[in-house]
Protein backbone atom coordinates (compact mmCIF):
# COMPACT_ATOMS: atom_id res chain seq x y z
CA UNK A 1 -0.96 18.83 90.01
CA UNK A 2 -2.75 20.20 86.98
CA UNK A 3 -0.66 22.08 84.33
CA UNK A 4 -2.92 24.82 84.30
CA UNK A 5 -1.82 28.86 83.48
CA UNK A 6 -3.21 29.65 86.95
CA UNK A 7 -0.80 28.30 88.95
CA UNK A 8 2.19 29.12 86.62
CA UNK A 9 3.08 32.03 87.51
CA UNK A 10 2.11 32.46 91.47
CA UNK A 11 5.79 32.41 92.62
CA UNK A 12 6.49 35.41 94.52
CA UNK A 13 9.66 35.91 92.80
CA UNK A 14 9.91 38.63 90.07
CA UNK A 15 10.49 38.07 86.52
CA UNK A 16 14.40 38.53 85.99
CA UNK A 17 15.31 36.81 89.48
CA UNK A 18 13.29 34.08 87.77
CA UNK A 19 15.30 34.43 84.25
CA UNK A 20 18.57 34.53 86.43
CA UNK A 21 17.53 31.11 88.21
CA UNK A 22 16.61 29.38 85.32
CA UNK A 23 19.49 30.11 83.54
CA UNK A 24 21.65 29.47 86.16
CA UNK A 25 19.91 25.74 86.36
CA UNK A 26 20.32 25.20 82.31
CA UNK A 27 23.60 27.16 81.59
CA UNK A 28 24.90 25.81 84.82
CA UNK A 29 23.81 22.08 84.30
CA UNK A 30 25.16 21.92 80.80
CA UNK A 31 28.90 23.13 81.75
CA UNK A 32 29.31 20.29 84.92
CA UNK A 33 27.68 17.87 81.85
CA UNK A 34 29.93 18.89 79.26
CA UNK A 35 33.08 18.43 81.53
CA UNK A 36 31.84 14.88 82.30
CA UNK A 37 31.24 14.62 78.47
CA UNK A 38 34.59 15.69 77.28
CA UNK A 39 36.65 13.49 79.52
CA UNK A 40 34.64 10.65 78.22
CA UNK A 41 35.27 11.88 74.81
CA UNK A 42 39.04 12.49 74.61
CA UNK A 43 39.27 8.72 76.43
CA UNK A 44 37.13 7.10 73.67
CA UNK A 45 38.06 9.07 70.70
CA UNK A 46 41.71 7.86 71.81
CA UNK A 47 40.06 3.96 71.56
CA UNK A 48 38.67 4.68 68.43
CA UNK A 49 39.71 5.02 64.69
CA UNK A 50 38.75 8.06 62.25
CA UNK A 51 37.14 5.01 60.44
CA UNK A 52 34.31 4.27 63.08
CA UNK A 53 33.53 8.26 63.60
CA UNK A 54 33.11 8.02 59.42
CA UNK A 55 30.34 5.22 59.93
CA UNK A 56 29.04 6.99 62.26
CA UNK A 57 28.61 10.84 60.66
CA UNK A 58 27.24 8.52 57.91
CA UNK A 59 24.68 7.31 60.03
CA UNK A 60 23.96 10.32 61.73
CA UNK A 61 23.24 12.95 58.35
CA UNK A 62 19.70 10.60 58.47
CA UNK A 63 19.45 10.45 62.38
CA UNK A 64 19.80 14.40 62.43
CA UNK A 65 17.80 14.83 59.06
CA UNK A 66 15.02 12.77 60.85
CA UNK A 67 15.55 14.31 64.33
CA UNK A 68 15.16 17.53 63.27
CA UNK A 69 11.36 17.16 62.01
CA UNK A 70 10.39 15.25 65.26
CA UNK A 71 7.59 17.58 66.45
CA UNK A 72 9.45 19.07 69.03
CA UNK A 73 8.12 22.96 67.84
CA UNK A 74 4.99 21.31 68.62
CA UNK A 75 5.48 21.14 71.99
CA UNK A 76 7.42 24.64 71.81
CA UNK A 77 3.96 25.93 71.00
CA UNK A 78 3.52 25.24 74.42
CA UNK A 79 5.44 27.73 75.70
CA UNK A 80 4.42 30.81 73.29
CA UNK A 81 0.96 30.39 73.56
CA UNK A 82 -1.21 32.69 76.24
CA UNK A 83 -3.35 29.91 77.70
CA UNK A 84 -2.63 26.43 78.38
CA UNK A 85 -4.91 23.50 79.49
CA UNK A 86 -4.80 19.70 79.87
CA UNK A 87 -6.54 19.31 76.56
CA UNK A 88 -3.57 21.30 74.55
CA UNK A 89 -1.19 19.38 76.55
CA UNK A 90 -2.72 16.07 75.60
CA UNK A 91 -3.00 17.06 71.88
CA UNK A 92 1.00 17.84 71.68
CA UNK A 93 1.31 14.54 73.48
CA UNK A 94 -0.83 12.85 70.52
CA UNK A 95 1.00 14.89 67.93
CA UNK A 96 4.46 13.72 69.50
CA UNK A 97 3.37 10.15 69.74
CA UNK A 98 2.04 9.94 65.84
CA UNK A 99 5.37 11.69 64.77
CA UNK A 100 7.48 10.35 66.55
CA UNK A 101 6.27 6.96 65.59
CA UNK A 102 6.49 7.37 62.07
CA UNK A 103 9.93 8.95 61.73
CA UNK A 104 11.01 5.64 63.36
CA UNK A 105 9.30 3.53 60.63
CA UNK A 106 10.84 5.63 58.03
CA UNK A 107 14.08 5.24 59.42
CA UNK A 108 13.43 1.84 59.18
CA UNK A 109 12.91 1.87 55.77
CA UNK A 110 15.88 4.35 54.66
CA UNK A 111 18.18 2.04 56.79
CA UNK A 112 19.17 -0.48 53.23
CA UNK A 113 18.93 2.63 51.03
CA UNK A 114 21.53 5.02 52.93
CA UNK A 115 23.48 2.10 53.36
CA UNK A 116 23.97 1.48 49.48
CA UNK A 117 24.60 5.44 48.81
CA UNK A 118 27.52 5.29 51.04
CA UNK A 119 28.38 1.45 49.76
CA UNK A 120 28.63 0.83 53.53
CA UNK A 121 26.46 -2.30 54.62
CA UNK A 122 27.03 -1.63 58.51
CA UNK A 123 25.00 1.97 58.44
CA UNK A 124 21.77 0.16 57.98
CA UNK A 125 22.36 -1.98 61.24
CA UNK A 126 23.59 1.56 62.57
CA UNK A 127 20.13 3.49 61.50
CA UNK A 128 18.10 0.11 62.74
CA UNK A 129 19.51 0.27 66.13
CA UNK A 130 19.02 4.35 66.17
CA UNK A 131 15.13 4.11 65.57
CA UNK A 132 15.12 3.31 69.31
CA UNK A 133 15.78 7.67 69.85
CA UNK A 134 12.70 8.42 68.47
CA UNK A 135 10.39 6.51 70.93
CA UNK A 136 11.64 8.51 73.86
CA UNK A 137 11.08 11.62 72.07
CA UNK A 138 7.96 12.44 73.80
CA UNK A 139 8.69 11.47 76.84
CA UNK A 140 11.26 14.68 77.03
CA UNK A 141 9.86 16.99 74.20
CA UNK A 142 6.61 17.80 76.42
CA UNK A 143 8.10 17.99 79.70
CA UNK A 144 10.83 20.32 78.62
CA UNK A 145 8.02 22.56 77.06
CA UNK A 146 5.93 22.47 80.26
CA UNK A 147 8.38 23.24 82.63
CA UNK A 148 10.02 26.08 80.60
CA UNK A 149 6.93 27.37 80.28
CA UNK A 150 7.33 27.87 83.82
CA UNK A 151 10.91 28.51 83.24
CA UNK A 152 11.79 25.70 85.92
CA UNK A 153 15.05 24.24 85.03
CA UNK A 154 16.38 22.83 87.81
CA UNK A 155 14.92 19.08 86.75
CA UNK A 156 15.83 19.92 83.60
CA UNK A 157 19.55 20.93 84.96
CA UNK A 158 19.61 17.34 87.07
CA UNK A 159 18.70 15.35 83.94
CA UNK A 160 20.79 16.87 81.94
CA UNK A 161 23.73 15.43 84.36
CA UNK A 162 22.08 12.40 85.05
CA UNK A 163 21.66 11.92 81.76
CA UNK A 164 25.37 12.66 80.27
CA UNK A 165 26.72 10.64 83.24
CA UNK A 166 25.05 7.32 82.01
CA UNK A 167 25.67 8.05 78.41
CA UNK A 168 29.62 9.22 78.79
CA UNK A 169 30.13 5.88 81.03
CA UNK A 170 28.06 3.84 78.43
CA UNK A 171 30.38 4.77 75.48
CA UNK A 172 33.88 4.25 77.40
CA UNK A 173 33.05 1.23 78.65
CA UNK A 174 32.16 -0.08 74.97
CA UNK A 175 34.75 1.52 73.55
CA UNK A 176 36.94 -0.36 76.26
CA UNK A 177 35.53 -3.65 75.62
CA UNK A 178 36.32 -3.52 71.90
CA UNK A 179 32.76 -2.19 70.46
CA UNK A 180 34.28 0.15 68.13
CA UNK A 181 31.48 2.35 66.17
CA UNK A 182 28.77 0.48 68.47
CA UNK A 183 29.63 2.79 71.44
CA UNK A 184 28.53 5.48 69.39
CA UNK A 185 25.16 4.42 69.10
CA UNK A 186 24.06 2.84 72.56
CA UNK A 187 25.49 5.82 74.36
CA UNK A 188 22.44 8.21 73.05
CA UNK A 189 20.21 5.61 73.27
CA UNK A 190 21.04 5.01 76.92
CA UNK A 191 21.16 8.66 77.85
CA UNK A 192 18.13 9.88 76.33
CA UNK A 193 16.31 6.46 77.89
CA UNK A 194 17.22 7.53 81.19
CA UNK A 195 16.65 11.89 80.63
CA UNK A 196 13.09 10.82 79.38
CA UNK A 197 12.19 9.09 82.53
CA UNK A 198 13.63 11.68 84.73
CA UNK A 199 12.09 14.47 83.10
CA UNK A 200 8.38 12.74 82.73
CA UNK A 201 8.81 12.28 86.58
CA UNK A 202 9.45 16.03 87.49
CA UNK A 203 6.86 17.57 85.42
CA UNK A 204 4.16 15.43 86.59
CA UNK A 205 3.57 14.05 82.84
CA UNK A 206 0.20 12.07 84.00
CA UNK A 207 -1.72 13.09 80.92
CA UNK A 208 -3.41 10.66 78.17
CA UNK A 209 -3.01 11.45 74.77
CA UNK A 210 -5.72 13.65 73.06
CA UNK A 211 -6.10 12.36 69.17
CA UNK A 212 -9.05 15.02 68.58
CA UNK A 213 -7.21 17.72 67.42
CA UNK A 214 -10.29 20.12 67.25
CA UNK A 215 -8.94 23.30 68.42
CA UNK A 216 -5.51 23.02 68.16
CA UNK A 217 -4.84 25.29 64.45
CA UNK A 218 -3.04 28.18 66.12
CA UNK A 219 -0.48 24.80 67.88
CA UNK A 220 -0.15 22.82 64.86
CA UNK A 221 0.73 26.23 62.65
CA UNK A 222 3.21 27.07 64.82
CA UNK A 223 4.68 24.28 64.93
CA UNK A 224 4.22 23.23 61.52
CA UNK A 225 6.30 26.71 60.60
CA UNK A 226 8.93 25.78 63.04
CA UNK A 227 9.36 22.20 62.09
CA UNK A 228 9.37 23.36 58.00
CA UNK A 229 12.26 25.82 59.23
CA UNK A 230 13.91 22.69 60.68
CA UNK A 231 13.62 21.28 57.40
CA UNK A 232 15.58 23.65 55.51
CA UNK A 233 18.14 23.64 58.73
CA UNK A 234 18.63 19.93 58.00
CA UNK A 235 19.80 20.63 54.38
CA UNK A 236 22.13 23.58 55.55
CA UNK A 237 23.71 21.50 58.57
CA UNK A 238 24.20 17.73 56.75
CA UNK A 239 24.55 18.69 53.32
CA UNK A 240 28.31 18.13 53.48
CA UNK A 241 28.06 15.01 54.82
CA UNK A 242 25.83 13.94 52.96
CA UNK A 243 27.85 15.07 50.13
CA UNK A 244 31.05 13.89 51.37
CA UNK A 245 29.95 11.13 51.89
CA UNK A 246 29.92 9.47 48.35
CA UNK A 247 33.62 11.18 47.64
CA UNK A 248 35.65 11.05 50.97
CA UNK A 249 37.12 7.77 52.09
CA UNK A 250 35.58 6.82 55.58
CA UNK A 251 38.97 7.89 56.89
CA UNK A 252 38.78 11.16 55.44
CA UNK A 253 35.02 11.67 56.38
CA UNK A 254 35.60 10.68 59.82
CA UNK A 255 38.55 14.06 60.40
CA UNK A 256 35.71 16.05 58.66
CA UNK A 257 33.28 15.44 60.73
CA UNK A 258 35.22 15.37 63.88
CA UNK A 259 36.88 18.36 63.41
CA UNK A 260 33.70 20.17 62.86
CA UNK A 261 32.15 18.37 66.08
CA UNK A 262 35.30 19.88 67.89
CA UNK A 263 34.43 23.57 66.93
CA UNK A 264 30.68 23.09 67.44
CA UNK A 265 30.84 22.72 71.02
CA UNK A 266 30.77 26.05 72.00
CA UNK A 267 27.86 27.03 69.82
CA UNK A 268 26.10 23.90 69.83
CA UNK A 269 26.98 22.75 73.05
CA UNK A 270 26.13 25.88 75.45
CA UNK A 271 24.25 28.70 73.41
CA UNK A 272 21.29 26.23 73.25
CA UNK A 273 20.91 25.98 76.56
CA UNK A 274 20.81 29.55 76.71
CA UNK A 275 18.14 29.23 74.30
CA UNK A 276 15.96 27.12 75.69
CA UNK A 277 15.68 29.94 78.70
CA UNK A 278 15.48 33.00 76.03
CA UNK A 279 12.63 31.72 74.45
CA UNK A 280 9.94 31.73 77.44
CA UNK A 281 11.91 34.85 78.32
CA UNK A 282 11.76 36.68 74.65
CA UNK A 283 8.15 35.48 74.86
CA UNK A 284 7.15 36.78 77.72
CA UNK A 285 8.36 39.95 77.46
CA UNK A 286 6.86 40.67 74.19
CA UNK A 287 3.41 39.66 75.45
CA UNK A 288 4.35 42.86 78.16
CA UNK A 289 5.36 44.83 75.26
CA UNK A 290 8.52 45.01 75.73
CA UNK A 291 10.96 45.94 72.91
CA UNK A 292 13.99 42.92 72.41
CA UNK A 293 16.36 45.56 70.51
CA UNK A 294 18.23 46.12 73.68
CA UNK A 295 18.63 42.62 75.11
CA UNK A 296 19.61 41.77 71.55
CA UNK A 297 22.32 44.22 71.34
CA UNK A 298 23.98 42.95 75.13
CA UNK A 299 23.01 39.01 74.59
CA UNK A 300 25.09 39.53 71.24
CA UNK A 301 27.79 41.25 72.92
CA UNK A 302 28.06 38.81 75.46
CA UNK A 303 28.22 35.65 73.33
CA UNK A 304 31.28 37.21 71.04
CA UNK A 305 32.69 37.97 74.17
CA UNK A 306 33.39 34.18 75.46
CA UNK A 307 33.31 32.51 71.68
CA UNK A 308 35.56 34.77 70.00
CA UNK A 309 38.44 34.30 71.81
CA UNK A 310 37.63 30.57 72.56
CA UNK A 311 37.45 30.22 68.31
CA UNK A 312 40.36 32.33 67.46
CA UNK A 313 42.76 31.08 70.26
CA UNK A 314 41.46 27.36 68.82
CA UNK A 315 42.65 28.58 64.99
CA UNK A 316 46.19 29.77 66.62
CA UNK A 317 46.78 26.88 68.41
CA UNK A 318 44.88 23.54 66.85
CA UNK A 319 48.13 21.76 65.43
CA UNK A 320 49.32 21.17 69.05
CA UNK A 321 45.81 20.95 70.49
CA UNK A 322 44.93 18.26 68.73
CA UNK A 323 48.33 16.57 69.12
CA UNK A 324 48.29 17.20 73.14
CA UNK A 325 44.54 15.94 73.60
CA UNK A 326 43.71 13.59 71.01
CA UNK A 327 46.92 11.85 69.92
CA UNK A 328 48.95 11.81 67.00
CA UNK A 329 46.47 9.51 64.71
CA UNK A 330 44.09 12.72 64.35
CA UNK A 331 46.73 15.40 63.78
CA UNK A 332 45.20 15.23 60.04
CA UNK A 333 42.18 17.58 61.52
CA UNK A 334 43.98 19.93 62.84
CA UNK A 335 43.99 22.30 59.77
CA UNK A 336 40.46 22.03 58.92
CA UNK A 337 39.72 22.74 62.73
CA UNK A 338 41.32 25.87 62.47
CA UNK A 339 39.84 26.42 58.82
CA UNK A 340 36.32 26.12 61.01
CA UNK A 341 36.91 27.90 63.80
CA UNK A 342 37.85 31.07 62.03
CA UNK A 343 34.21 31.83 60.96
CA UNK A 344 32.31 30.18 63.88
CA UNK A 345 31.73 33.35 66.02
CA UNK A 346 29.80 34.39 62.79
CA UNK A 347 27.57 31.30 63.11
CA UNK A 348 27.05 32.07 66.85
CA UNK A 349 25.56 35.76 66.11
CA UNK A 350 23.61 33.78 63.38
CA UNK A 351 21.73 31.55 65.94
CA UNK A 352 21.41 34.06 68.30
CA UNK A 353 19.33 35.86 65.74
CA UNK A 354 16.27 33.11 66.02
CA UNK A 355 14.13 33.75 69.25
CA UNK A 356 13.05 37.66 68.05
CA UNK A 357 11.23 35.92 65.67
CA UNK A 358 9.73 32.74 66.79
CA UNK A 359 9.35 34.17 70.74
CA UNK A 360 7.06 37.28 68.78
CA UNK A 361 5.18 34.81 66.48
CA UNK A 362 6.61 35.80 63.23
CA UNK A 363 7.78 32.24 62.02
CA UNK A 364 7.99 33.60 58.47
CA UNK A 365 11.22 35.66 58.82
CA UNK A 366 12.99 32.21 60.95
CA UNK A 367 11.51 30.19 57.82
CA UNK A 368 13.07 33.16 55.07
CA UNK A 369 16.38 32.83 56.82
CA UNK A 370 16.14 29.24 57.25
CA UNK A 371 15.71 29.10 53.26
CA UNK A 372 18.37 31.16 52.68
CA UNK A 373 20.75 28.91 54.67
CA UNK A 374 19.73 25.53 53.04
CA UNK A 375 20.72 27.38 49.80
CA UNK A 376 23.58 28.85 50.60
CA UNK A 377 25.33 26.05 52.61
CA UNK A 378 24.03 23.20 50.44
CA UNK A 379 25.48 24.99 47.09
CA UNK A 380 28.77 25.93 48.43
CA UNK A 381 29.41 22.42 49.86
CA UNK A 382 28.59 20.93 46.63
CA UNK A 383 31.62 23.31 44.86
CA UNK A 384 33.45 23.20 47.75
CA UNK A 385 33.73 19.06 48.05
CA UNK A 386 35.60 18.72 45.00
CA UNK A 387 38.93 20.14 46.78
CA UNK A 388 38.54 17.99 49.53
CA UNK A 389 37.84 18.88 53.14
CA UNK A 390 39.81 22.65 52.75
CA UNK A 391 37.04 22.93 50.13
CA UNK A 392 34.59 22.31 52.38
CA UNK A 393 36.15 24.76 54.57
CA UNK A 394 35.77 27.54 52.47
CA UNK A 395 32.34 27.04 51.50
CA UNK A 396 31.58 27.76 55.27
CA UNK A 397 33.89 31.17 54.47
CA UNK A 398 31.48 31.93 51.79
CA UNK A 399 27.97 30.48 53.62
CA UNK A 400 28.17 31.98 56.72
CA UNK A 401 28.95 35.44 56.47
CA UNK A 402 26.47 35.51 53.53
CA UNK A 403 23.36 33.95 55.59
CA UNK A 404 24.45 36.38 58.58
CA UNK A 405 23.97 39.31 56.55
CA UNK A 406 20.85 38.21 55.22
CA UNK A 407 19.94 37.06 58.41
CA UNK A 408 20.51 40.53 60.07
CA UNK A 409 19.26 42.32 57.38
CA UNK A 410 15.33 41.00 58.56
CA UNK A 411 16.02 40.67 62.25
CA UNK A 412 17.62 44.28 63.05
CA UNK A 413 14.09 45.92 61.71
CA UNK A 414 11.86 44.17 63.79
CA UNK A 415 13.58 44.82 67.25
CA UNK A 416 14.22 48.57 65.98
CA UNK A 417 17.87 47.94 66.35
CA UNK A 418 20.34 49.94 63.90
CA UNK A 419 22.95 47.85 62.61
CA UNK A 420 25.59 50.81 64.08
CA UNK A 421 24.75 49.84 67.30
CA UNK A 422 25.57 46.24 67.01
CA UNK A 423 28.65 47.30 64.86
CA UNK A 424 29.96 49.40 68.33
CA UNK A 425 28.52 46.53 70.32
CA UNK A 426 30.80 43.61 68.64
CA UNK A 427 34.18 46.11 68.56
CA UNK A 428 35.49 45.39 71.75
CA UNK A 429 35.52 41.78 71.16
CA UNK A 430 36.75 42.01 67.90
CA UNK A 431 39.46 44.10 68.13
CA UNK A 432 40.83 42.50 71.50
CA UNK A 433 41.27 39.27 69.14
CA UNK A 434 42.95 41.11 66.77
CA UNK A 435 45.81 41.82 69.52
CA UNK A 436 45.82 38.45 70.64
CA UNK A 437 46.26 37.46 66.93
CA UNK A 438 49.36 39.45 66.49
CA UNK A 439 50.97 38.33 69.98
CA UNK A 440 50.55 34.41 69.38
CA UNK A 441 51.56 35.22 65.52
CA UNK A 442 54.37 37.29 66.42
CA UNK A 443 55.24 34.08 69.96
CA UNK A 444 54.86 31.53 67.56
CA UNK A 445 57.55 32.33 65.18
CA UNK A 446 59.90 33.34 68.26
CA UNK A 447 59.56 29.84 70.14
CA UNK A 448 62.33 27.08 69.22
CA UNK A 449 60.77 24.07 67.57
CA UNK A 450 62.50 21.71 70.30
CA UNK A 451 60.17 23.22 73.53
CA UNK A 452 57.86 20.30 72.19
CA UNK A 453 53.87 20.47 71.59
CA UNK A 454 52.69 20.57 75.61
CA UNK A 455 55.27 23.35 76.52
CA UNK A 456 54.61 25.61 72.83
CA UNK A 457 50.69 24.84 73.98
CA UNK A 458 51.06 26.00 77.30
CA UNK A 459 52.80 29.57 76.14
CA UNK A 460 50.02 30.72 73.30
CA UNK A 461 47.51 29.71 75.30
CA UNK A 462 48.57 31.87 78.13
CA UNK A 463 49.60 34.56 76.26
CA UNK A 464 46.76 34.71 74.32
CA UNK A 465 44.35 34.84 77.27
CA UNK A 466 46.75 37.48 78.93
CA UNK A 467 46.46 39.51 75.79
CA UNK A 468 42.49 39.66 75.20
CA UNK A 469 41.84 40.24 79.16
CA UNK A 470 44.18 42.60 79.30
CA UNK A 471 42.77 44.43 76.33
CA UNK A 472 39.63 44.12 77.29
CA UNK A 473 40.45 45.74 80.92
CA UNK A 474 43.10 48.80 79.60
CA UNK A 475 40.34 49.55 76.58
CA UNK A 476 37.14 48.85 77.90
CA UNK A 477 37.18 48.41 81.46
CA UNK A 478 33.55 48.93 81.64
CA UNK A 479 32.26 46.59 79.76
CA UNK A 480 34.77 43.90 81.93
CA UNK A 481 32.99 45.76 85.19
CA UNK A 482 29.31 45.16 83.42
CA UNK A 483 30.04 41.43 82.73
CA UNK A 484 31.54 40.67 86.44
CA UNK A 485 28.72 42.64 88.43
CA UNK A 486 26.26 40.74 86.13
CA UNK A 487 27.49 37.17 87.46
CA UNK A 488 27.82 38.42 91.30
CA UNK A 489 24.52 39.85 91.48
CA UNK A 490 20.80 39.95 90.26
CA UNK A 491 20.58 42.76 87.92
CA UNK A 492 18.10 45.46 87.97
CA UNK A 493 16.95 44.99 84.29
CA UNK A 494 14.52 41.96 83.82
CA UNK A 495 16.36 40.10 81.35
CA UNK A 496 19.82 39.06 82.18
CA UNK A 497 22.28 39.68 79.16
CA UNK A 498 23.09 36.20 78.07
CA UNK A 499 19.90 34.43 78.24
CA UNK A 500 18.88 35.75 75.13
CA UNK A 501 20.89 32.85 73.26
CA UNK A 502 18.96 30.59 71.61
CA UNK A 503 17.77 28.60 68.57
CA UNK A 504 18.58 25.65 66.16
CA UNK A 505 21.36 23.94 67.92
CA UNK A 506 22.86 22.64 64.40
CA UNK A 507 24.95 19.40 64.03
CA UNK A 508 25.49 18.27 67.50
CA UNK A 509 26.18 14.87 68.55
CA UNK A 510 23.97 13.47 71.47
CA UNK A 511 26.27 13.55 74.72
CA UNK A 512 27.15 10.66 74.49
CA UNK A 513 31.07 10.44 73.52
């Protein structure tokens, strides 16, 4: 089959049931992979030691740092652009290959120099063994690109499970065995080994490389904007690693960066798959000349609607969480995971933000903002560090909202969105978690200490939940109509509300725990 724009958009079916579809393939595929992910997680983070997840978030500032400028926008060019041929296809594939291949050399040569930063001679034979990731980076870059160009996502949706089925069984079983740290690293390598073959299979990847980039300015600016943007994204999202790194104790490092893994799976975990379907979406509607203020305004609703509760219940309730699920060795996280969640649901409205820009071709307002975090972020970390990880938690109070403001303050103008809208838009949400606040406060300090960690759990929890729904449904029953009807049937509009989620997925590890 060639990959030709004639025969990419023949299907009978009209735009939004195609939206709908695709995100039910991506969204859908991600949830079933993250349950298989989590159990494997809570089993080997119970093997483990803080010590080994240290070594590892050592290893992985440079894995991220590196993964992040892998050429990956090239092959998002893919998707934006109005015509694609075989030649384009084989010049990302060339582009991918040559990158690709010389972010593994250089990782190959940071290995002994990260190693002596952190005065920790195992993260070179860490970063060694990691190089492997980037040589299968091609092999799913371009096929992702080509079929969500198409915005085909069922392969996608069967790798993805494939995929986190082979990596989660990888790293319990060397976890089991006694690999400590070790089952860290081969569990990404084995997952993305077998996702690249998978996904190389379904979209028909039979094309040679192209090395004569003639042609191909309009592809290698975009993606040279996008990957620059991923630049500064690196220094916002590992700069307090990185930093941490030299002054933490591998003990302390490892609750640090586990407890900010923990409250990055919601926004790192499922509003990039949400992405990866607003993007082709955002795209194509613009080339129709559409305007994206609206879908903005109802994707953002949306999202605060599921991660605000999740985040604030999380705050309420992470001294027993993290005692009920991941054993008493790790109760030392649970303040700094309630320190994080508090100002996540910012950072969710933040990456939301991306795909007006990029989908519309205005890479210069994703690169300001993208500037603006690496600034931000890396500055407060480096005050922040010196009153250990609580410091570190307040320099996200102070990064966060700042970049979001900022952030808005360029986006909202070019979607012809007034900020009052989005104001009214994020209320219900909002002010439903302010009531659940005050109910689990007010529980808390009513329940006898002797109920035990499972049981006092169990309550806020449930009365938590009980209190935003029923909020939601006595206050603003229409918006809790809106959001059912939207799951039971195809709506009329062309852009379902929550596949306009997308963008830099941040610090997430590979599913792999």
């Amino acid at each position: 089959m060639t990959m030709r724009d004639a025969a990419e958009h023949d299907a009978p079916e009209g735009f939004g049931a195609r939206v709908r579809k695709a995100l039910a393939w991506r969204w859908g595929s991600q949830l079933v992979a993250q349950f298989i992910t989590w159990g494997s997680t809570i089993m080997v983070v119970r093997l483990l030691e803080p010590s080994d997840y240290g070594l590892f978030a050592m290893s992985q500032v440079i894995v991220t740092a590196l993964h992040f400028l892998n050429g990956w926008s090239f092959a998002s060019s893919l998707i934006q652009a109005d015509r694609v041929g075989d030649r384009e296809i084989g010049q990302v594939f060339a582009l991918l290959l040559l990158t690709n291949g010389l972010l593994a050399a250089a990782q190959l040569a940071l290995a002994p120099i990260v190693a002596d930063y952190y005065g920790q001679p195992e993260v070179a034979r860490l970063l060694r063994v990691q190089a492997l990731i980037f040589l299968a980076i091609p092999f799913t870059a371009l096929p992702t690109a080509l079929l969500a160009r198409r915005l085909e996502f069922r392969s996608q949706g069967i790798a993805n499970l494939v995929s986190a089925a082979v990596a989660a069984t990888t790293a319990l079983a060397l976890a089991w065995y006694g690999f400590g740290v070790w089952a860290l690293i081969y569990a990404p390598i084995a997952g993305i080994a077998v996702r690249a073959v998978i996904m190389s299979i379904a979209a028909r990847l039979w094309v040679r490389p192209v090395f004569d980039l003639r042609g191909a300015r309009r592809m290698i600016g975009f993606g040279g904007a996008l990957t620059l943007c991923q630049l500064f994204w690196i220094i916002q999202s590992q700069s307090d690693i990185f930093i941490a790194g030299r002054v933490f104790s591998v003990y302390e490092l490892g609750l640090y960066s586990e407890a900010l893994f923990l409250t990055l799976i919601v926004t790192g975990r499922f509003i990039p798959p949400l992405n990866d379907v607003a993007f082709p979406a955002y795209a194509e509607l613009h080339k129709a000349g559409r305007s994206l203020g609206p879908y903005f305004e109802r994707t953002m609703q949306s999202v605060l609607l599921v991660v605000t509760p999740i985040y604030i219940g999380l705050a309420l309730t992470a001294p027993e969480a993290i005692l009920v699920v991941f054993g008493e060795k790790w109760t030392g996280m649970a303040p700094i995971v309630s320190g994080l969640a508090i100002v996540m649901p910012l950072m969710a409205v933040q990456i939301i933000c991306s795909p007006t820009c990029t989908a519309t071709g205005k890479e210069g307002f994703y690169l300001a903002t993208s500037i603006a975090g690496a600034i931000l972020f890396a500055g407060s970390f480096f005050i922040g560090v010196q009153f250990g990880a609580q410091g570190l938690v307040r320099a996200w109070w102070v990064a966060a909202p700042l970049l979001l403001i900022f952030t808005l303050a360029l986006t909202l103008p070019q979607i012809d969105l007034p900020l009052r809208r989005l104001v009214v838009a994020a209320a219900p949400p909002v002010l439903a978690c302010l009531a659940m606040v005050g109910v689990v406060g007010g529980l808390r300090l009513a329940l006898p200490a002797e109920i035990g960690p499972v049981a006092t759990l169990a309550l806020l929890g449930t009365a938590g939940a009980a209190t935003y729904a029923g909020m939601l449904y006595l206050v603003w029953p229409d918006i809790v109509r809106q959001s059912i009807a939207m799951i039971r049937r195809t709506p009329a509009d062309p852009l379902p509300t929550a596949a306009a989620t997308p963008a830099p997925a941040g610090r997430t590890r590979d599913a792999a725990e």
